[in-house]
Protein backbone atom coordinates (compact mmCIF):
# COMPACT_ATOMS: atom_id res chain seq x y z
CA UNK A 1 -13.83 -27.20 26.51
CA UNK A 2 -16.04 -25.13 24.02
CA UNK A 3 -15.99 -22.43 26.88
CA UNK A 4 -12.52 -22.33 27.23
CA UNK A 5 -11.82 -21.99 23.53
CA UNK A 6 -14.10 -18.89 23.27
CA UNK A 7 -12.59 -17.23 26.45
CA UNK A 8 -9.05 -17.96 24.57
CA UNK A 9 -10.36 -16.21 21.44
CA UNK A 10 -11.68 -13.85 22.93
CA UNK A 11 -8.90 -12.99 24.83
CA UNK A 12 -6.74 -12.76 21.27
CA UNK A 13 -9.12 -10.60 20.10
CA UNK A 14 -8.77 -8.31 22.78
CA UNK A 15 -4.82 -8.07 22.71
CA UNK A 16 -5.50 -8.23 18.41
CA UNK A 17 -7.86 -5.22 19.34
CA UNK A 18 -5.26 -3.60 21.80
CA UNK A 19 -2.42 -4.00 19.21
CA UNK A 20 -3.76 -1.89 16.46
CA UNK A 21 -5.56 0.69 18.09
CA UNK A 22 -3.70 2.11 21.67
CA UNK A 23 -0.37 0.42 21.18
CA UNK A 24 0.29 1.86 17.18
CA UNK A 25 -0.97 5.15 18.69
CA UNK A 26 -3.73 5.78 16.49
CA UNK A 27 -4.80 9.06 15.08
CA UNK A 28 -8.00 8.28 14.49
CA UNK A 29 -11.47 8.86 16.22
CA UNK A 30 -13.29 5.97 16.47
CA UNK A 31 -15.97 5.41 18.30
CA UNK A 32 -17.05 2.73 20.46
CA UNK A 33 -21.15 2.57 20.02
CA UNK A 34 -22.77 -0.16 18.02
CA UNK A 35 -23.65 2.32 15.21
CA UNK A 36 -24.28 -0.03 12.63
CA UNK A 37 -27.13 -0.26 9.86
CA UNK A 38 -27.62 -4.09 11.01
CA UNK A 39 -28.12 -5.64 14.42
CA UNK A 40 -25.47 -6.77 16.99
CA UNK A 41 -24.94 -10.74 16.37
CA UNK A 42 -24.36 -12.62 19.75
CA UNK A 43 -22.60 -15.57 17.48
CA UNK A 44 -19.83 -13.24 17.47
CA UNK A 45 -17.15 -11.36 19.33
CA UNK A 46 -16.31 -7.48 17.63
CA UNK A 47 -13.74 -4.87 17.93
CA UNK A 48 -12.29 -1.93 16.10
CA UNK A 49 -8.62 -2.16 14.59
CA UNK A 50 -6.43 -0.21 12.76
CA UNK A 51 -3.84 -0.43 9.83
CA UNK A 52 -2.36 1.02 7.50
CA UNK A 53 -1.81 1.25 3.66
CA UNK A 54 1.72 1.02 1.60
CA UNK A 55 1.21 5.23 1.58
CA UNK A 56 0.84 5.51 5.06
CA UNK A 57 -2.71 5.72 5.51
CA UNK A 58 -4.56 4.49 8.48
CA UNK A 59 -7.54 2.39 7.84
CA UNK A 60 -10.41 1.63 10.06
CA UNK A 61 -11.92 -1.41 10.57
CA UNK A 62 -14.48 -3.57 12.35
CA UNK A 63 -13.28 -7.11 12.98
CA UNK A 64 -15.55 -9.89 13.70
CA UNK A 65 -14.09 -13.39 15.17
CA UNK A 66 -16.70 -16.52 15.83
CA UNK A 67 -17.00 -17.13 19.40
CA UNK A 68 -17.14 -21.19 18.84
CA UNK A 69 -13.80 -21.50 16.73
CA UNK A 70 -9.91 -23.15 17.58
CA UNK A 71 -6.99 -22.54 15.83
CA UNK A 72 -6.10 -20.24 13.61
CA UNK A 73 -8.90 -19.66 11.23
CA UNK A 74 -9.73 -18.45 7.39
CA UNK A 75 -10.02 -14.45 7.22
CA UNK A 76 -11.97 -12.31 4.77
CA UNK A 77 -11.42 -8.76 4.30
CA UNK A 78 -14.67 -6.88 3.36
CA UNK A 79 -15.55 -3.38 2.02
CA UNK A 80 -17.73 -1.65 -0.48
CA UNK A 81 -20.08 -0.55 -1.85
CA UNK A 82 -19.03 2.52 -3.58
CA UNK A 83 -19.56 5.40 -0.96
CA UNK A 84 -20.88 3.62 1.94
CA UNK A 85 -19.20 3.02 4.97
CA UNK A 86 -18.27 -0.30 6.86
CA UNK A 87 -21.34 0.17 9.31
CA UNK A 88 -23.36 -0.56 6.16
CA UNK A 89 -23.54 -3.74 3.43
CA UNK A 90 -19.59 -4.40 4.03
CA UNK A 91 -19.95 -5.13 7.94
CA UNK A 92 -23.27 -6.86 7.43
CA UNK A 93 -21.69 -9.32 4.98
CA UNK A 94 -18.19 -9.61 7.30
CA UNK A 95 -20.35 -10.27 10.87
CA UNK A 96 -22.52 -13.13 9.01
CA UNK A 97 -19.55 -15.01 7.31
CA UNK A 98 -18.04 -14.44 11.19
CA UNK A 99 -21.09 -15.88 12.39
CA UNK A 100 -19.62 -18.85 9.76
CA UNK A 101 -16.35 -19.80 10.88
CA UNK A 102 -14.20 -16.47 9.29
CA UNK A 103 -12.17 -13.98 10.83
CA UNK A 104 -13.53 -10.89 9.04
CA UNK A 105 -12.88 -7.28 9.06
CA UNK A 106 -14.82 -4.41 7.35
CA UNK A 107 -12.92 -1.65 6.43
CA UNK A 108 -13.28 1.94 5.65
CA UNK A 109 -11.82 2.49 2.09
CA UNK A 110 -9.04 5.74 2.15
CA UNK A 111 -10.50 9.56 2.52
CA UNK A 112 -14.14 7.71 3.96
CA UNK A 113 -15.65 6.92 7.12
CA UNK A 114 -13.63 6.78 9.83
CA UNK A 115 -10.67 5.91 7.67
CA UNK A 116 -7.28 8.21 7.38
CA UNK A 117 -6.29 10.21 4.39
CA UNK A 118 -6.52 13.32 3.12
CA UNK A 119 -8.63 15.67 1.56
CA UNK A 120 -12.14 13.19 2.12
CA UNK A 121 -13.78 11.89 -0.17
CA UNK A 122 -11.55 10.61 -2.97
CA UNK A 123 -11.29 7.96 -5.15
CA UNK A 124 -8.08 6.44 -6.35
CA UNK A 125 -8.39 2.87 -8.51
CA UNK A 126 -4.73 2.25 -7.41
CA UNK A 127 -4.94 3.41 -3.01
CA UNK A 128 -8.74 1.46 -3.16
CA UNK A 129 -7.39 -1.57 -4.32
CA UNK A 130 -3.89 -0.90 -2.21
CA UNK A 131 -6.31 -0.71 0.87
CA UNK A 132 -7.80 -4.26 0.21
CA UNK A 133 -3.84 -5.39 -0.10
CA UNK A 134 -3.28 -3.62 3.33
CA UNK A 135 -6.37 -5.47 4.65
CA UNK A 136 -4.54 -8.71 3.46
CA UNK A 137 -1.07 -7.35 5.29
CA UNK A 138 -2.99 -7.33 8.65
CA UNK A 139 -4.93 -10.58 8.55
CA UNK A 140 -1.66 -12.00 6.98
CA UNK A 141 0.34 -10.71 10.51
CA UNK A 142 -2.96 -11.60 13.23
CA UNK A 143 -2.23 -14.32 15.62
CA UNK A 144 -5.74 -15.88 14.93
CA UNK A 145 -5.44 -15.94 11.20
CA UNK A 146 -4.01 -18.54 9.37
CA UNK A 147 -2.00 -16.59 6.45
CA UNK A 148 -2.21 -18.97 3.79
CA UNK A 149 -6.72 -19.05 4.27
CA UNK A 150 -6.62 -15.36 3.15
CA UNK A 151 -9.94 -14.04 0.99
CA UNK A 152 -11.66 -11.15 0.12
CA UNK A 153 -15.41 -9.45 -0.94
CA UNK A 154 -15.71 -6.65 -2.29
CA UNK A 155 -19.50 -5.36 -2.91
CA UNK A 156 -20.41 -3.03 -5.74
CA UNK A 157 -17.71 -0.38 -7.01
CA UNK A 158 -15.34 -2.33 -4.33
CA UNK A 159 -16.18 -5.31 -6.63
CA UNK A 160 -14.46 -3.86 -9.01
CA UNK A 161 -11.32 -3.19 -6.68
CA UNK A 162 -11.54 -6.54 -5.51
CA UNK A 163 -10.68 -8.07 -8.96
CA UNK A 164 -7.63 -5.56 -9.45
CA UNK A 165 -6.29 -6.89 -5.81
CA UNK A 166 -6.68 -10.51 -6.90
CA UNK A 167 -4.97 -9.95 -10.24
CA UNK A 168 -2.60 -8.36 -8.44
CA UNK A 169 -1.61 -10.52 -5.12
CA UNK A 170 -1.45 -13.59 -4.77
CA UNK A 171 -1.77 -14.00 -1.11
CA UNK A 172 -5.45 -13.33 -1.87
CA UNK A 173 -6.48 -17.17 -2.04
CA UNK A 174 -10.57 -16.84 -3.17
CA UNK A 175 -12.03 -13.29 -4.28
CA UNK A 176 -16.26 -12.75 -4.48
CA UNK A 177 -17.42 -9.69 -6.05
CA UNK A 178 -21.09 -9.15 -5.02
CA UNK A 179 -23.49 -6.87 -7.26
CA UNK A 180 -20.00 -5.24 -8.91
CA UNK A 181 -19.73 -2.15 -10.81
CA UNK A 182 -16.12 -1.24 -12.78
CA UNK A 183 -15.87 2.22 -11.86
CA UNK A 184 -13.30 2.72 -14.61
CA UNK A 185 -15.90 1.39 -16.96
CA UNK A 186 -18.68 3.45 -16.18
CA UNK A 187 -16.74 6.70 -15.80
CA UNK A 188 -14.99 5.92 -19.30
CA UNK A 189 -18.28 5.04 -21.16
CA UNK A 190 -21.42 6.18 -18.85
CA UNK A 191 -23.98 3.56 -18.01
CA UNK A 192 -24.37 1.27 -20.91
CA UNK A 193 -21.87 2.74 -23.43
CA UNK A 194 -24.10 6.10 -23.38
CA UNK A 195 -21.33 8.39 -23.24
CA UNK A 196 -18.76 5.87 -25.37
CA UNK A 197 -17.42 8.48 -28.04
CA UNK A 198 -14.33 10.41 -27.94
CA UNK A 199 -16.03 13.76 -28.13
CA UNK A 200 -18.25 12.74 -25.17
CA UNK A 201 -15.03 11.77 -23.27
CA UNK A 202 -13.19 14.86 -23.86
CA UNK A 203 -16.52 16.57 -22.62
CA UNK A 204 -16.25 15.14 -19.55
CA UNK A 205 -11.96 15.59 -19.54
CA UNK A 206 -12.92 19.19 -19.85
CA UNK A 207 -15.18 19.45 -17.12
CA UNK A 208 -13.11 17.91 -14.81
CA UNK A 209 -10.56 20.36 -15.48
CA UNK A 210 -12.34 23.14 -15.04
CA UNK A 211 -13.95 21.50 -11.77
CA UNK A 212 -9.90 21.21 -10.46
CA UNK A 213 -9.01 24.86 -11.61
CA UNK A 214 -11.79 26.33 -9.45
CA UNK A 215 -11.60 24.02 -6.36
CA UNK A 216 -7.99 24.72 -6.22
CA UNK A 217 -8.72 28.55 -6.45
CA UNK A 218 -11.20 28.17 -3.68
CA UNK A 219 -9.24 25.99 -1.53
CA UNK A 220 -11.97 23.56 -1.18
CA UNK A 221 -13.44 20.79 -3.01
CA UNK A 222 -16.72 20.68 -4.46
CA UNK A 223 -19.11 17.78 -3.38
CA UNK A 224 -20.96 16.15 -6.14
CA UNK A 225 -23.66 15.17 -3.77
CA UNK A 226 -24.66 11.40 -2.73
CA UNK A 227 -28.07 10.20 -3.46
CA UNK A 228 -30.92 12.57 -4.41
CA UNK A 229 -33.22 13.88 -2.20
CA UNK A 230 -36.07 14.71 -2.43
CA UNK A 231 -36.37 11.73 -5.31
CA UNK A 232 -38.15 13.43 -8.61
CA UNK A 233 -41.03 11.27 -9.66
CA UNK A 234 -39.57 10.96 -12.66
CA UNK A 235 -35.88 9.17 -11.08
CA UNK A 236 -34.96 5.70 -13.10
CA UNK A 237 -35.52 2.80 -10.92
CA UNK A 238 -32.54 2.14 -9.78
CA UNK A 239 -31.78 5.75 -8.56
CA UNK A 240 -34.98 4.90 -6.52
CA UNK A 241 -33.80 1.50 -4.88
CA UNK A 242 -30.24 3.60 -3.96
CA UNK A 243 -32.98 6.13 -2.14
CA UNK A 244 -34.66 3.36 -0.69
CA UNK A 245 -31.57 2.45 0.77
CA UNK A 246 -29.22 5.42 1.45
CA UNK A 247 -31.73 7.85 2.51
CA UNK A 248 -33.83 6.07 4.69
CA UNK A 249 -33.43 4.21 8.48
CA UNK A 250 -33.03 1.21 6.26
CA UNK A 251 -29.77 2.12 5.28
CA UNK A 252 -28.67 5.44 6.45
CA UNK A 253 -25.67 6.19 8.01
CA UNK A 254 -24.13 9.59 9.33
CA UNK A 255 -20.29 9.06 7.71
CA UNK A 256 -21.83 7.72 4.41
CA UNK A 257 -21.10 9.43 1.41
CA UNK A 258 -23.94 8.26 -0.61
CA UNK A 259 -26.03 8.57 2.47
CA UNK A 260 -25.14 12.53 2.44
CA UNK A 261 -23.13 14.82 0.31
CA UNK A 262 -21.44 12.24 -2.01
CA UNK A 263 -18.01 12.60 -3.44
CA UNK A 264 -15.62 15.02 -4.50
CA UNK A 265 -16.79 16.10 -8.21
CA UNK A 266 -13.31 15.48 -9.11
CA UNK A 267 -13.10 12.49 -6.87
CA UNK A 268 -13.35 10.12 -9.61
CA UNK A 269 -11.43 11.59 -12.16
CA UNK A 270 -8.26 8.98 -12.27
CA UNK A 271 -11.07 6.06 -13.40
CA UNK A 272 -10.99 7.97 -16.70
CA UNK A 273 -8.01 6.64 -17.81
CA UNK A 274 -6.64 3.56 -15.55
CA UNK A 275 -8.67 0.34 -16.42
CA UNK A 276 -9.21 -1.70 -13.15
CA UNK A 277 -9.58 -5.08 -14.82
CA UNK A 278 -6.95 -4.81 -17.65
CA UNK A 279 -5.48 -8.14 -15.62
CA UNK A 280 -8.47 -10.00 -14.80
CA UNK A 281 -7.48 -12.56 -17.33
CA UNK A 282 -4.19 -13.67 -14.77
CA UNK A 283 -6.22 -14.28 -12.10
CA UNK A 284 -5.13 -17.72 -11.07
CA UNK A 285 -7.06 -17.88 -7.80
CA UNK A 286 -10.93 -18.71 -7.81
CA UNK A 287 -13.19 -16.02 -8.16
CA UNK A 288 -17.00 -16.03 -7.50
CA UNK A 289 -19.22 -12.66 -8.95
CA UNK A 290 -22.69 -12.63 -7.52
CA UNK A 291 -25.27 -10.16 -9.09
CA UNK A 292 -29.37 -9.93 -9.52
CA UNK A 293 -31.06 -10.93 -12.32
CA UNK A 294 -32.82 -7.39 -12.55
CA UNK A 295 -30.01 -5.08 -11.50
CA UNK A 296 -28.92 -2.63 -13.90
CA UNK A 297 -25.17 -3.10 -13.23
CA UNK A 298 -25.54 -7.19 -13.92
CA UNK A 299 -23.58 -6.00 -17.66
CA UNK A 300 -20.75 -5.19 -14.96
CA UNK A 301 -19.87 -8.68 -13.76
CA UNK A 302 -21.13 -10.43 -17.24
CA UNK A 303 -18.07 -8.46 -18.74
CA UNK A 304 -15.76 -9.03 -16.23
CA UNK A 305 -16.69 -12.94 -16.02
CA UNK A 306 -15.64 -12.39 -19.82
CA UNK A 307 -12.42 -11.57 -18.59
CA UNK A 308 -11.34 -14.28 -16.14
CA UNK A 309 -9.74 -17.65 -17.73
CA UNK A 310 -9.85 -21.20 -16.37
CA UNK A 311 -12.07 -23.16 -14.81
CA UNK A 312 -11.95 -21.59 -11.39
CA UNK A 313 -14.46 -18.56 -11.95
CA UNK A 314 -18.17 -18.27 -11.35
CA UNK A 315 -21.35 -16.00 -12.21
CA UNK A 316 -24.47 -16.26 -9.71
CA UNK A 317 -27.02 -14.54 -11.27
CA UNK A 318 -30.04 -14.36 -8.32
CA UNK A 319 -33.47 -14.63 -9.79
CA UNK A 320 -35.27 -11.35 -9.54
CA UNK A 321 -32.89 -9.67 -7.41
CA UNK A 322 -32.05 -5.87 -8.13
CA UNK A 323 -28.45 -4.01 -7.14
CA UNK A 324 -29.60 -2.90 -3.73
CA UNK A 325 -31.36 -6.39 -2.59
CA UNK A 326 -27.51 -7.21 -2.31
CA UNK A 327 -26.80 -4.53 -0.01
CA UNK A 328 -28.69 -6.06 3.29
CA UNK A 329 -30.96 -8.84 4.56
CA UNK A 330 -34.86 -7.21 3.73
CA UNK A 331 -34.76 -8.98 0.36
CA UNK A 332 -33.65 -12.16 2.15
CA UNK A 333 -31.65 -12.78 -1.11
CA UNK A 334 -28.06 -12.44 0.14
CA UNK A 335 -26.60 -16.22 -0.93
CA UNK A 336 -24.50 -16.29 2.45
CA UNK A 337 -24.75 -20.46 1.94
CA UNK A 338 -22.79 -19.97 -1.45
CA UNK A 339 -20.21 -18.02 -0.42
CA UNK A 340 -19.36 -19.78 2.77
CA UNK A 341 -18.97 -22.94 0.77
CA UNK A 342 -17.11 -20.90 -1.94
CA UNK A 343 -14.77 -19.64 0.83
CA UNK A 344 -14.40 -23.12 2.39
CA UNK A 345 -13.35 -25.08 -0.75
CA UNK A 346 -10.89 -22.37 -1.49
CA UNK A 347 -9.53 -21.13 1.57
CA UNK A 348 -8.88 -24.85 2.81
């Protein structure tokens, strides 16, 4: 019997697989290798699939189905972090919460990765949260997903996202936000309030304007650059786990922003003045944030756990953990356990 059921999901995952790459026609160039930061589990069957945003976007993702399941089963959509790519800390958390009992796919936010949309490498608070919604609109429309068992992660800056997609549809049943950073709130106020003046705002306002006035003379847009390298002796800590990660085997990845030339310097400009959690408050559906004791962004999911009302929110703080020991397994401190029996209660 347990054979039969994983030939008949596997065979759905194939014609799921079929459907939204060669039948919509895609545009996009994906490729078939196992190019990911994280080894191939055999728990679990994978496949590339495509959709697309409410502004006509194609998105690429990596789905991963459990080969032991029946039925139609609880999905997760997964991205983040901030400038990394779906081969990285989003497809390593989707294939182990495959490995228990979710349909999961990893996506490629807009303009990065293998994703549609141009020019590359922007950032939009409204399209990155519309792209977790258009993760939803696929799971919500796969034949092995039960629609109303719907939930989403979203890891670092796609943290942030996350929250604006849960305040925002419903459909999203159970939201975890893993090592978060609000992206409007850093870009409004630099890293703990440091830049939090008008006069230091309107600094920045400028500069951005004058960044968009010679890019658009140029006819190309300036990269900001991902992480530094070489790494100055002198580089604050965290700057030096983000190395440790982006610019080494550990975590590097070819299509990675952060891993290369970062961002567009003007990439981020719309943060400045569109708050991503000015609704957290009417999220109604349970929401779990996860974040290290020692990370410097941990102010990022205290304040948003300030935002959330009722009884159905949660903050994890793990014990000694920094921001990058929640981007893959070498820490070992990951809490996988929790947020499979978060995603269980909630996505029953």
């Amino acid at each position: 019997m347990k054979k039969f059921l994983s030939f008949s999901l596997a065979a759905l995952l194939l014609l799921a697989c079929k459907s939204n790459t060669e039948n919509t026609m895609s545009t996009l160039n994906l490729t078939q290798e196992w190019d990911k930061t994280f080894p191939k589990s055999e728990l679990v069957n994978h496949c590339k699939v495509t959709f697309h945003n409410r502004y006509g976007i194609e998105l690429a993702a990596d789905m991963y189905v459990p080969k032991e399941a029946d039925g139609k089963l609880p999905a997760i959509a997964v991205s983040g972090p901030f400038g990394a790519v779906k081969e990285q800390s989003s497809g390593l958390y989707a294939q182990h919460m495959a490995e228990r009992g979710f349909v999961t796919v990893a996506f490629d936010p807009s303009f990065t990765g293998e994703s549609g949309g141009e020019p590359r490498r922007m950032a939009s608070p409204d399209i990155n949260t519309e792209d977790f919604l258009a993760a939803v609109d696929f799971l919500s429309t796969c034949d092995l997903v039960d629609p109303e068992r719907i939930g989403i992660i979203g890891i670092c800056g796609f943290g942030g996202m996350a929250i604006n997609a849960a305040a925002l549809d419903p459909r999203i049943k159970a939201t975890v936000a893993s090592t978060m950073y609000d992206m409007s709130k850093v870009n409004v106020e630099g890293y703990f309030a440091s830049e939090d003046t008008p006069a230091q705002r309107m600094e920045k306002r400028k500069a951005l304007a004058a960044q968009r006035t010679k890019d658009y003379a140029s006819g190309t847009y300036e990269r900001a650059g991902g992480v530094i390298d070489p790494l100055p002796d002198d580089a604050p800590w965290f700057v030096k786990d983000y190395h440790a990660y982006y610019k080494t085997p550990r975590g590097y990845h070819k299509r990675s922003g952060n891993s290369n030339d970062g961002w567009n310097v003007i990439g981020c400009q719309s943060f400045m003045n569109q708050p991503l959690l000015a609704w957290a408050g009417e999220i109604e559906n349970p929401v779990l944030l996860i974040h290290g004791e020692k990370a410097h962004s941990r102010y990022f999911s205290e304040y948003a756990f300030g935002l959330l009302t009722g009884s159905n929110k949660e903050l994890m703080i793990i014990p000694g953990a920094s921001h990058v020991d929640l981007y893959d397994d070498v820490a070992g401190v990951i809490p996988y356990d929790k947020m499979e029996a978060f995603f269980k209660e909630n996505l029953k």
